[in-house]
C-alpha atoms as a PDB file:
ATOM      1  CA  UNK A   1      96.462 -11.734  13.203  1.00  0.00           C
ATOM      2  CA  UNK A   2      99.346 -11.186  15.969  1.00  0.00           C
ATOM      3  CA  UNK A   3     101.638 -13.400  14.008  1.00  0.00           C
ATOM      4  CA  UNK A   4     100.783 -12.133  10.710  1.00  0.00           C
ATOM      5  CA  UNK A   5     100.615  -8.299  11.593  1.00  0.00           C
ATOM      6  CA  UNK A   6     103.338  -8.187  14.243  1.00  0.00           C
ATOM      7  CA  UNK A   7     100.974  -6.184  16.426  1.00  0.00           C
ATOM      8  CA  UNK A   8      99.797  -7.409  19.885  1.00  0.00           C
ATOM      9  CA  UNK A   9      95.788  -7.490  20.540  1.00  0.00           C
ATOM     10  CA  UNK A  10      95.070  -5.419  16.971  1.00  0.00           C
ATOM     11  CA  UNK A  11      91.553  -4.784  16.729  1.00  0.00           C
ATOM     12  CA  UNK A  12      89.292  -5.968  14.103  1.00  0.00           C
ATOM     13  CA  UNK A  13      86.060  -4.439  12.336  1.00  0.00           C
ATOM     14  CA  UNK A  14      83.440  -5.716  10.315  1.00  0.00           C
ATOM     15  CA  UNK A  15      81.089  -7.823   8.778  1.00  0.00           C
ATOM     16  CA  UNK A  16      79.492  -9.810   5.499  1.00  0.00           C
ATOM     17  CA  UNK A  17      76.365 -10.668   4.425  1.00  0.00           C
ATOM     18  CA  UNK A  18      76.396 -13.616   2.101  1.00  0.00           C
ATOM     19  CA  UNK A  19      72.485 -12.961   1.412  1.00  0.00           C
ATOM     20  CA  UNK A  20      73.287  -9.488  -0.401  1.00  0.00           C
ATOM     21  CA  UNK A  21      72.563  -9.131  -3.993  1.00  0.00           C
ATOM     22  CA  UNK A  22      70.461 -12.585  -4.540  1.00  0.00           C
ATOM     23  CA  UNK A  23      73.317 -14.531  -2.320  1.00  0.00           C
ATOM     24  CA  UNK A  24      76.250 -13.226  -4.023  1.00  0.00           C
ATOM     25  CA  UNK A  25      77.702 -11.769  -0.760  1.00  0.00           C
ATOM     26  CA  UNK A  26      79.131  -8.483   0.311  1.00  0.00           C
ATOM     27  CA  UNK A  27      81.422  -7.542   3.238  1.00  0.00           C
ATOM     28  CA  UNK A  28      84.511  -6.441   4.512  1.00  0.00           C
ATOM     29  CA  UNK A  29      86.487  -7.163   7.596  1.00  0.00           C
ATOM     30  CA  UNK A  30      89.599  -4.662   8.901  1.00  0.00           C
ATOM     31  CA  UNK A  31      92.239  -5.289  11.330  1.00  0.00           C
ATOM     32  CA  UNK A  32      93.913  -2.233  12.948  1.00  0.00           C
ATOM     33  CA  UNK A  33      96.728  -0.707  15.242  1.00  0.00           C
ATOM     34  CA  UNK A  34      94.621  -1.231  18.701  1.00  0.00           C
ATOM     35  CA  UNK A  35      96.290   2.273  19.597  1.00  0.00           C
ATOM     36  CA  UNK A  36      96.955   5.681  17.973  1.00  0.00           C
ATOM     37  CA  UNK A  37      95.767   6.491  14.775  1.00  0.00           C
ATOM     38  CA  UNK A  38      94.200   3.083  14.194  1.00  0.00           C
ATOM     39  CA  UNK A  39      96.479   2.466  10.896  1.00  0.00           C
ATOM     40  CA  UNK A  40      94.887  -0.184   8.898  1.00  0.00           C
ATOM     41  CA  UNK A  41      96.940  -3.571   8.598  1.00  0.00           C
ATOM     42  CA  UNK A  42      94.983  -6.047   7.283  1.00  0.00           C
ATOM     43  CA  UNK A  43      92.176  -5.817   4.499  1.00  0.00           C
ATOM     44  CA  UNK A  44      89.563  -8.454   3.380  1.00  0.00           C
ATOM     45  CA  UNK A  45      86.829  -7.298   1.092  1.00  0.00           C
ATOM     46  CA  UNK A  46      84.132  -9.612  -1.153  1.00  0.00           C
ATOM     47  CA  UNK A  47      82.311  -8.045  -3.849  1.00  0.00           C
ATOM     48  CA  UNK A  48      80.314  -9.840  -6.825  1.00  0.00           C
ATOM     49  CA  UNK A  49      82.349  -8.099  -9.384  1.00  0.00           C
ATOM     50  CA  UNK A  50      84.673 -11.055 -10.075  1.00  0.00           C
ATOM     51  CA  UNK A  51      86.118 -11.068 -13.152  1.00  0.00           C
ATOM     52  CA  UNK A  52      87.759 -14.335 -14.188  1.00  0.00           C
ATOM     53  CA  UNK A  53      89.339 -12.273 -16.869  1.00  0.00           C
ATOM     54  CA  UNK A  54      90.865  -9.349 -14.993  1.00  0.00           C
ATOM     55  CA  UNK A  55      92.562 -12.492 -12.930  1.00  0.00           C
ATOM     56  CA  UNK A  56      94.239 -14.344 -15.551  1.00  0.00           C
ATOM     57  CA  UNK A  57      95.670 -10.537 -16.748  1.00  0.00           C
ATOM     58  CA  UNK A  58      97.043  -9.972 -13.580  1.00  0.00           C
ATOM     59  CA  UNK A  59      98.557 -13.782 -13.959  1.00  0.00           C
ATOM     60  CA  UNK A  60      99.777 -12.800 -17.264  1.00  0.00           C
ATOM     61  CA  UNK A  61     101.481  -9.349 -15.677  1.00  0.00           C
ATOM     62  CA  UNK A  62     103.624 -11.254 -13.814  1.00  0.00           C
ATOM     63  CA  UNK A  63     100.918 -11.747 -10.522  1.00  0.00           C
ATOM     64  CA  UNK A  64     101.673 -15.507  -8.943  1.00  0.00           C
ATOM     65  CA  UNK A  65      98.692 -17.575  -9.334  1.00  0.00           C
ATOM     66  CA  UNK A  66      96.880 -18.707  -6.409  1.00  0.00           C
ATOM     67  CA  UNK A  67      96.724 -22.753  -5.626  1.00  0.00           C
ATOM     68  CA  UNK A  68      94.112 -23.991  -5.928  1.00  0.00           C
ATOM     69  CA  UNK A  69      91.814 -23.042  -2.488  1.00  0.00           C
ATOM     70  CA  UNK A  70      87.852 -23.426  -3.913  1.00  0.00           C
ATOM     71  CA  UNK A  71      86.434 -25.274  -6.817  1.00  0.00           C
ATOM     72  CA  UNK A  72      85.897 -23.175  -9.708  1.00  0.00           C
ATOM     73  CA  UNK A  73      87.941 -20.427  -8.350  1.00  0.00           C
ATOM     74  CA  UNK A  74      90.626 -18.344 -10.114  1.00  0.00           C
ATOM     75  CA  UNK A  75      93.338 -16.386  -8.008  1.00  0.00           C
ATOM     76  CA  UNK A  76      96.602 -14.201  -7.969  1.00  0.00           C
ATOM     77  CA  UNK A  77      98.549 -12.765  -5.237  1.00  0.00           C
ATOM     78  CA  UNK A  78     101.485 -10.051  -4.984  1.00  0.00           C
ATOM     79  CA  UNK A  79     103.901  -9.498  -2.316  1.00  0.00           C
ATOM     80  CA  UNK A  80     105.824  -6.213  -1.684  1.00  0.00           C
ATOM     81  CA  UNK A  81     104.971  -2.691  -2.195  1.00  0.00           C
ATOM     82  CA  UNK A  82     106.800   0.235  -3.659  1.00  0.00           C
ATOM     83  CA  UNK A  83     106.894   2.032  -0.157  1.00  0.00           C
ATOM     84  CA  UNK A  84     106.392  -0.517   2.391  1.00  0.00           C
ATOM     85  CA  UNK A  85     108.410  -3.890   1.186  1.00  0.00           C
ATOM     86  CA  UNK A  86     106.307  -6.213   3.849  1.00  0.00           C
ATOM     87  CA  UNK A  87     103.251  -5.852   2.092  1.00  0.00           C
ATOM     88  CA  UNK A  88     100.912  -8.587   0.512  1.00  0.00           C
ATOM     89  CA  UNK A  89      97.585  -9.159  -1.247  1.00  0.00           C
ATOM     90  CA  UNK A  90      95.613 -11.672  -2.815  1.00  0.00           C
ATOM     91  CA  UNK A  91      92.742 -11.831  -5.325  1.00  0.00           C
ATOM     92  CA  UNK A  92      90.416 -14.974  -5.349  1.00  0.00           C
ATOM     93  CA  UNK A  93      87.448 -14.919  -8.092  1.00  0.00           C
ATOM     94  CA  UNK A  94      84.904 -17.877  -8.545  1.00  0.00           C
ATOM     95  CA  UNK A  95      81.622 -16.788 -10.947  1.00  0.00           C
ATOM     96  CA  UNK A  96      81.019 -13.233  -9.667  1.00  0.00           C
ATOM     97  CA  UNK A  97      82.187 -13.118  -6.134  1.00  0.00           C
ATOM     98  CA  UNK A  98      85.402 -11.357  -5.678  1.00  0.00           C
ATOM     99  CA  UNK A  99      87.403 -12.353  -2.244  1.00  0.00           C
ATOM    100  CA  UNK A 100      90.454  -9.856  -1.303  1.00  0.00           C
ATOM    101  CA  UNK A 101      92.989 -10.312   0.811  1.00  0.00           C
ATOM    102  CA  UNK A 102      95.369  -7.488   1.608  1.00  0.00           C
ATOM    103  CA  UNK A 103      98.370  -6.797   4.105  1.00  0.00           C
ATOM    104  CA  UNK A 104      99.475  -3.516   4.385  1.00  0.00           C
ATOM    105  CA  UNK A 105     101.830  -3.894   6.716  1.00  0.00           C
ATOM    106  CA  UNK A 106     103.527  -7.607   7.312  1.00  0.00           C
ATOM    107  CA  UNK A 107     106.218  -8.739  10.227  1.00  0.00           C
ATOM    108  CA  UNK A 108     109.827  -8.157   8.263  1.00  0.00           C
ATOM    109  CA  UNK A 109     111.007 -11.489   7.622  1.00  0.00           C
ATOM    110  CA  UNK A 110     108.868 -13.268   7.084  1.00  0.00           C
ATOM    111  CA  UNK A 111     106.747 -14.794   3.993  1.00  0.00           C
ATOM    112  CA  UNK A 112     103.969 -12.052   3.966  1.00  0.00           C
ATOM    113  CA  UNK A 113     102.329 -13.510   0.722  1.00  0.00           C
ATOM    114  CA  UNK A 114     102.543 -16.901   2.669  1.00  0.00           C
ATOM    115  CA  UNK A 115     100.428 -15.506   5.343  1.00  0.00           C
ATOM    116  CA  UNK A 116      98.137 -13.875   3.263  1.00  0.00           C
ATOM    117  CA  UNK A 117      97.416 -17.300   1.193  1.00  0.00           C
ATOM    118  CA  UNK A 118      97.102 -19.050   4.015  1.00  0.00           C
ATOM    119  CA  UNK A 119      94.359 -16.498   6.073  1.00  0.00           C
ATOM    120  CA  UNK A 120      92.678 -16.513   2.241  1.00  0.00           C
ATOM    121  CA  UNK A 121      92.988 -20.802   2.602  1.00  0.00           C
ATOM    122  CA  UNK A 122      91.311 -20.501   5.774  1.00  0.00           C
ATOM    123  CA  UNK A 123      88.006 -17.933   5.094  1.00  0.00           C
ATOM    124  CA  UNK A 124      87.651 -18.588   1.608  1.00  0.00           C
ATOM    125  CA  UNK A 125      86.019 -21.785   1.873  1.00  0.00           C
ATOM    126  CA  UNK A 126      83.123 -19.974   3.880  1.00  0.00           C
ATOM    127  CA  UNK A 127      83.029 -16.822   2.216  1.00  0.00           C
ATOM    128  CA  UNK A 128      83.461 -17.340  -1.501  1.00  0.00           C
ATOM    129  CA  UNK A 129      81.689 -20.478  -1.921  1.00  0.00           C
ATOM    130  CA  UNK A 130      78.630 -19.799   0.398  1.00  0.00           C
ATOM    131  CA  UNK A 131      78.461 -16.282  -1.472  1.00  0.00           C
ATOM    132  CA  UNK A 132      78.903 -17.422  -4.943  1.00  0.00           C
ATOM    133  CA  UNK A 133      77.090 -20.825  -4.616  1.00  0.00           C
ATOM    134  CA  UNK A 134      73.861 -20.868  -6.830  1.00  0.00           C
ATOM    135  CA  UNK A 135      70.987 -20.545  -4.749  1.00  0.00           C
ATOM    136  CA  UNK A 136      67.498 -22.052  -5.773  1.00  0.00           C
ATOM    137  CA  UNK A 137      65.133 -19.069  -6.266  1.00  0.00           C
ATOM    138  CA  UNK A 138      61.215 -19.111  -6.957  1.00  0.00           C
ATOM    139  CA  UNK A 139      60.022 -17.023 -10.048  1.00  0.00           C
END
């Protein structure tokens, strides 16, 4: 997070539950200013309200398409903000789960959507596709 966020020893809050809503997952994770007014930097959410469709939109907007980082997952990410030019996000849908990535602040300089893909490389593979596996369920 130092490297990505530019901010020594930021503090982080949160947790997930991947047993939420029949195993779909739900969580979110901040990482802030460790002094001050605790500004928000870093943002990862998952939901199960993906929507496959509202991805390929955003892809069709002009939104960079993710690699590929799970099987059966759809993505986009965006880099650069109207007021603050350092910030990133990315979207990464497979079925219903919903993983979000988003920088509000990045290190000037550097590849900001870069780090964000790679952060969403790294906790993807445990969130998303533990949260949006199908889960074997007696009636």
């Amino acid at each position: 997070m130092e490297l990505m966020t530019g901010v020594r020893e930021p503090l982080a809050r949160g947790d997930f539950n991947l047993s939420f809503d029949k195993g779909m997952g739900v969580g979110e994770c901040a990482v802030y200013e460790p002094t001050g007014d605790k500004k928000k930097l870093l943002d990862v959410d998952l939901t199960p309200k993906g929507g496959k469709d509202w991805v390929e939109a955003q892809i069709n907007a002009g939104d960079k398409p993710l690699p590929e980082i799970v099987p059966g997952g759809i993505g986009f990410y965006t880099q650069g903000g109207t007021i603050e030019k350092t910030q990133a996000g990315a979207v990464l849908v497979r079925g219903d789960a919903q993983l979000f990535v988003g920088m509000s602040k990045g290190v000037e300089g550097r590849d900001n959507a870069a780090d964000v893909i790679a952060l969403m490389k790294l906790i993807a593979p445990k969130l998303i596709t533990d949260a949006s596996a199908p889960h074997n369920t007696k009636d």
